[in-house]
Protein backbone atom coordinates (compact mmCIF):
# COMPACT_ATOMS: atom_id res chain seq x y z
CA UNK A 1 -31.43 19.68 -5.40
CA UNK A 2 -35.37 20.14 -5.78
CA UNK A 3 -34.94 20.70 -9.61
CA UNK A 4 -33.10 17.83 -10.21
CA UNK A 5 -35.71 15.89 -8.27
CA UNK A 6 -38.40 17.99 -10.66
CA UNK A 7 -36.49 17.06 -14.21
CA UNK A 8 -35.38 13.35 -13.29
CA UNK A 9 -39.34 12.96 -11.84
CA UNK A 10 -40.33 14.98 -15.95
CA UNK A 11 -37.71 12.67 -17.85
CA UNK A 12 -38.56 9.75 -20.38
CA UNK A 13 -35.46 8.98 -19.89
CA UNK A 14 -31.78 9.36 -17.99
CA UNK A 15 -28.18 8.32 -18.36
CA UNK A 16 -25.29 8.90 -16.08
CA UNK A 17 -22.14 9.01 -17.42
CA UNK A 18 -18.99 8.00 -14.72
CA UNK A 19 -16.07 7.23 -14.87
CA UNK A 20 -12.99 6.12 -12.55
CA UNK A 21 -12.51 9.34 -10.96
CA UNK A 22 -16.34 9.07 -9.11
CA UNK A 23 -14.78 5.80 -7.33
CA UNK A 24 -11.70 7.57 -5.96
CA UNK A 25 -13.59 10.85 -5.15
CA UNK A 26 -16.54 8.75 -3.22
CA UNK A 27 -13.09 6.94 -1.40
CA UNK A 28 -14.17 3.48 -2.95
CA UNK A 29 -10.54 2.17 -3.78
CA UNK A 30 -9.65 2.38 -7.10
CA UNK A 31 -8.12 -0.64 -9.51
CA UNK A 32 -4.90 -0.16 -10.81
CA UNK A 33 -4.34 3.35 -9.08
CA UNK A 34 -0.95 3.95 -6.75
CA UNK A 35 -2.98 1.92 -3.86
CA UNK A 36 -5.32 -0.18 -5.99
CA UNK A 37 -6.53 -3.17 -5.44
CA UNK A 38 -4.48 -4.74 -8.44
CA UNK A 39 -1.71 -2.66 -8.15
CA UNK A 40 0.57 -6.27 -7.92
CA UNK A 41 -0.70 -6.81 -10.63
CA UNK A 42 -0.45 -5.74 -15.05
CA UNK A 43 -3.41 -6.09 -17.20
CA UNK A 44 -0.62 -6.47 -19.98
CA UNK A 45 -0.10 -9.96 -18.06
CA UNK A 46 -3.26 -10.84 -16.96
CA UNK A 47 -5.33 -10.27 -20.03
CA UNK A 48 -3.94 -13.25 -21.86
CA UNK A 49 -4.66 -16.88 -22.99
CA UNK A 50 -2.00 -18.00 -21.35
CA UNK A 51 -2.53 -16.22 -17.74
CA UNK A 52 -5.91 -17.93 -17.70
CA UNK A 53 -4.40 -21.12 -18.51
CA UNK A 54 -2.29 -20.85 -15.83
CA UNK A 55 -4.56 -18.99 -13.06
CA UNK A 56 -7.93 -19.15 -14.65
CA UNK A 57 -9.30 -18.11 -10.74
CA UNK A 58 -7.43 -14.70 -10.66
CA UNK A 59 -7.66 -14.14 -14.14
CA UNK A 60 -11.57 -14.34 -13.40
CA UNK A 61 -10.95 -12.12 -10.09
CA UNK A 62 -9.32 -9.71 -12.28
């Protein structure tokens, strides 16, 4: 852990790359996982002109 404290201190510069899996491993519920938080839900039907028409708040939400 001290030389990653030593080369973040020495960098110009850092990016972290993530992606979904860090959520799940940290136990921060996932999206559209088994138990997700839109698992009710389709991006297929929310991710439409006509979904916001008709529920602009959960499209938003979404």
């Amino acid at each position: 852990m001290q030389e990653i404290r030593e080369r973040l201190s020495k960098a110009g510069s850092v990016v972290v790359l993530t992606g979904a899996g860090i959520s799940a491993e940290s136990g921060v519920p996932t999206f559209r996982g088994a138990d997700g938080l839109w698992k009710n839900f389709r991006a297929e039907d929310l991710a439409t002109p006509e979904a916001f028409a008709r529920d602009p708040r959960l499209v938003w939400e979404w």
